[in-house]
Protein backbone atom coordinates (compact mmCIF):
# COMPACT_ATOMS: atom_id res chain seq x y z
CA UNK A 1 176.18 86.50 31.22
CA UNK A 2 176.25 83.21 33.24
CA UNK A 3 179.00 80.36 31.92
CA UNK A 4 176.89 77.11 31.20
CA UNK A 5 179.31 74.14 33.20
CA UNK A 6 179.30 71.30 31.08
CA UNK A 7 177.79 68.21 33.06
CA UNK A 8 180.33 65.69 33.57
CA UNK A 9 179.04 62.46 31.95
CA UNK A 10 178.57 59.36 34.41
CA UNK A 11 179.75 56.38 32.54
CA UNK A 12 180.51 52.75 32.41
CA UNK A 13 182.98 51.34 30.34
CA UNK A 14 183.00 47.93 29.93
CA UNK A 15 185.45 45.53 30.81
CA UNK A 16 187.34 45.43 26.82
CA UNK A 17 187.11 49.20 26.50
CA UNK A 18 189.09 49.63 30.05
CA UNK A 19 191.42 47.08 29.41
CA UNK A 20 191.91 48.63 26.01
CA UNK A 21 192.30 52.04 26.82
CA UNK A 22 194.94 51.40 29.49
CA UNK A 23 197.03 48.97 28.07
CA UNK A 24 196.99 49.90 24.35
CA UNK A 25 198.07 52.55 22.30
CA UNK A 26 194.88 52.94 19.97
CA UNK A 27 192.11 55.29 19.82
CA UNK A 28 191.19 54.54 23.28
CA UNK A 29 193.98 55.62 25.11
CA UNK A 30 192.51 58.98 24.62
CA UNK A 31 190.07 58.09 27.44
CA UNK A 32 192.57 57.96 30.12
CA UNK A 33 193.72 61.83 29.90
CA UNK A 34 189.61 62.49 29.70
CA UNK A 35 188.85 60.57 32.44
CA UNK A 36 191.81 61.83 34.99
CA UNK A 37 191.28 65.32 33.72
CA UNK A 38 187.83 65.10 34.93
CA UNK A 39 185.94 65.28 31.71
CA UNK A 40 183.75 62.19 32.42
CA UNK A 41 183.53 60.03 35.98
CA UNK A 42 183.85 56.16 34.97
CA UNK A 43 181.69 54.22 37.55
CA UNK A 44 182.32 50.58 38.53
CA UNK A 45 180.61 48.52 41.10
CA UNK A 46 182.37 45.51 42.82
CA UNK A 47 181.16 42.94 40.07
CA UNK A 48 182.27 44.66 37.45
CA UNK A 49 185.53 45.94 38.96
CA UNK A 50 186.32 42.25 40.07
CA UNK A 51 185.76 41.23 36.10
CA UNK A 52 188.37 43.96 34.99
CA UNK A 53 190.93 43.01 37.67
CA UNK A 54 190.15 39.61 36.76
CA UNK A 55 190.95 40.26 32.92
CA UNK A 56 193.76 42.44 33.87
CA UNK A 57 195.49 38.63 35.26
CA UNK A 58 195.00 36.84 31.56
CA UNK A 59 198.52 35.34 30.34
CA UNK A 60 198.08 37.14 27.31
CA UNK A 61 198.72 40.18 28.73
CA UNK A 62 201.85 38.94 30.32
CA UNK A 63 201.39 41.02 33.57
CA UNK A 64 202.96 40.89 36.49
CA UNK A 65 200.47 41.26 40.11
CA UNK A 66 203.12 44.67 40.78
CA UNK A 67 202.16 45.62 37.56
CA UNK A 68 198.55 45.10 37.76
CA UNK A 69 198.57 46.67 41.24
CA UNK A 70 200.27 49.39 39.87
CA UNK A 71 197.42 50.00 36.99
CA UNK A 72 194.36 49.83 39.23
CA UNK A 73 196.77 52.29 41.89
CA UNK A 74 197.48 54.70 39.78
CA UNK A 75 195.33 54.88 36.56
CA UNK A 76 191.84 53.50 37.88
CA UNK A 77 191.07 53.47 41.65
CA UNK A 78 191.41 57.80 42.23
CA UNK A 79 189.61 58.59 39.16
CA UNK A 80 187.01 56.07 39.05
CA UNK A 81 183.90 56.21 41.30
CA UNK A 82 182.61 52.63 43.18
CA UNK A 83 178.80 52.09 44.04
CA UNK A 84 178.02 49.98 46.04
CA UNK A 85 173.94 48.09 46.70
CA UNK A 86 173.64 47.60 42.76
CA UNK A 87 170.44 46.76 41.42
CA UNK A 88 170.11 43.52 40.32
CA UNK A 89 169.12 43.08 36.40
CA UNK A 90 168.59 39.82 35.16
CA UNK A 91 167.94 38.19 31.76
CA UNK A 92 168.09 41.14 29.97
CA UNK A 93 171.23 40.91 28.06
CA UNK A 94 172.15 37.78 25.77
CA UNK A 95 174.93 37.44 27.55
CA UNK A 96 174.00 37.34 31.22
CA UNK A 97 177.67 38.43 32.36
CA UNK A 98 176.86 41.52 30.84
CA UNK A 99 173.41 42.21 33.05
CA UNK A 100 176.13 43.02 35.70
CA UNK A 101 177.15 45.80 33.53
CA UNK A 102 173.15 47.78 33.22
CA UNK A 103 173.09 46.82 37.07
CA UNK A 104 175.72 48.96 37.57
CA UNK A 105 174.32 51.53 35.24
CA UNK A 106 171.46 51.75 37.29
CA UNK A 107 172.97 51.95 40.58
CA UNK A 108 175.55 55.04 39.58
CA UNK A 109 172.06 57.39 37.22
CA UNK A 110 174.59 56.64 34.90
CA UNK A 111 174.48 58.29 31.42
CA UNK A 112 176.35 56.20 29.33
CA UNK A 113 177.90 52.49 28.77
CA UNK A 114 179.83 52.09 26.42
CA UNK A 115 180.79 48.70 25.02
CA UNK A 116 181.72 47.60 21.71
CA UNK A 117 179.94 44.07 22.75
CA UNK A 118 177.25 44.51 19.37
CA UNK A 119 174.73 42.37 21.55
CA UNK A 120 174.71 45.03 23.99
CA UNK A 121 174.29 47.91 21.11
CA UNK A 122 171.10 46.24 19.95
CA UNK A 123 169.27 47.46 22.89
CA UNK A 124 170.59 50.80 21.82
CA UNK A 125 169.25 51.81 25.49
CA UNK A 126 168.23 50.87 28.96
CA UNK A 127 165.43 52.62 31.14
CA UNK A 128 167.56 55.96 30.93
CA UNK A 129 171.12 54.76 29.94
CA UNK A 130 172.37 55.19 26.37
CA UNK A 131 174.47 52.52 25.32
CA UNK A 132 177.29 53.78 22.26
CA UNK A 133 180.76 52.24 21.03
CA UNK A 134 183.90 53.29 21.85
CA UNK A 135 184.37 55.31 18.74
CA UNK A 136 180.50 57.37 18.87
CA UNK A 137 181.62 57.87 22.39
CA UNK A 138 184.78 59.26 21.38
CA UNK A 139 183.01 61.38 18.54
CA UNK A 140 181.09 62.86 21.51
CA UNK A 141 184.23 63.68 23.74
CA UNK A 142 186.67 65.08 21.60
């Protein structure tokens, strides 16, 4: 009898759930142990990646640039894949920082974004993505 491999799900998490799962304790730190064990491949593309690094920077964090370096070194950068040449979507979310999000989708065949930006979960889907909150996506891992 063959072994069925579990596909590895392509995803994009969004710029709160990243910053969230790396420098909190809360539910989504469980991400980070998925994500470098290989259970799921988190895309970014440079727009998106530029708004995390960005975020990353905010006083309230209180983060130094060694620090920050140290983050995208370590936890993001080998574990997280980069395309590049995304497709452009426009006007699609209500927020139209967040188009840069469902480019990237499309540019990685991604399976998943998730976001717990509710304006984003009422178009529950785009083309092929699914888009879930942290805690259905979660549910699904573990």
């Amino acid at each position: 009898m063959g072994t069925k491999t579990k596909k590895r799900l392509r995803v994009i998490l969004d710029t709160n759930v990243l910053v969230s799962a790396l420098l909190f304790n809360g539910e989504l730190s469980a991400l980070v142990p998925l994500w470098k064990g290989g259970a799921l491949i988190p895309v970014f593309s440079k727009e998106t990646f530029a708004e995390f690094k960005s975020v990353l920077a905010y006083p309230k964090f209180k983060m130094t640039k060694d620090e920050i370096d140290s983050i995208i070194q370590e936890e993001v950068l080998p574990y997280f894949e980069v395309v590049a040449g995304t497709q452009q979507v426009c006007g699609v979310c209500k927020d139209p920082h967040d188009d840069k999000f469902l480019s990237c989708a499309m540019a990685a065949h991604a399976d998943l974004i998730v976001t717990g930006d509710q304006a984003f979960h009422e178009l529950k889907k785009f083309k092929f993505v699914k888009i879930v909150s942290p805690a259905a996506f979660l549910k699904m891992l573990l």
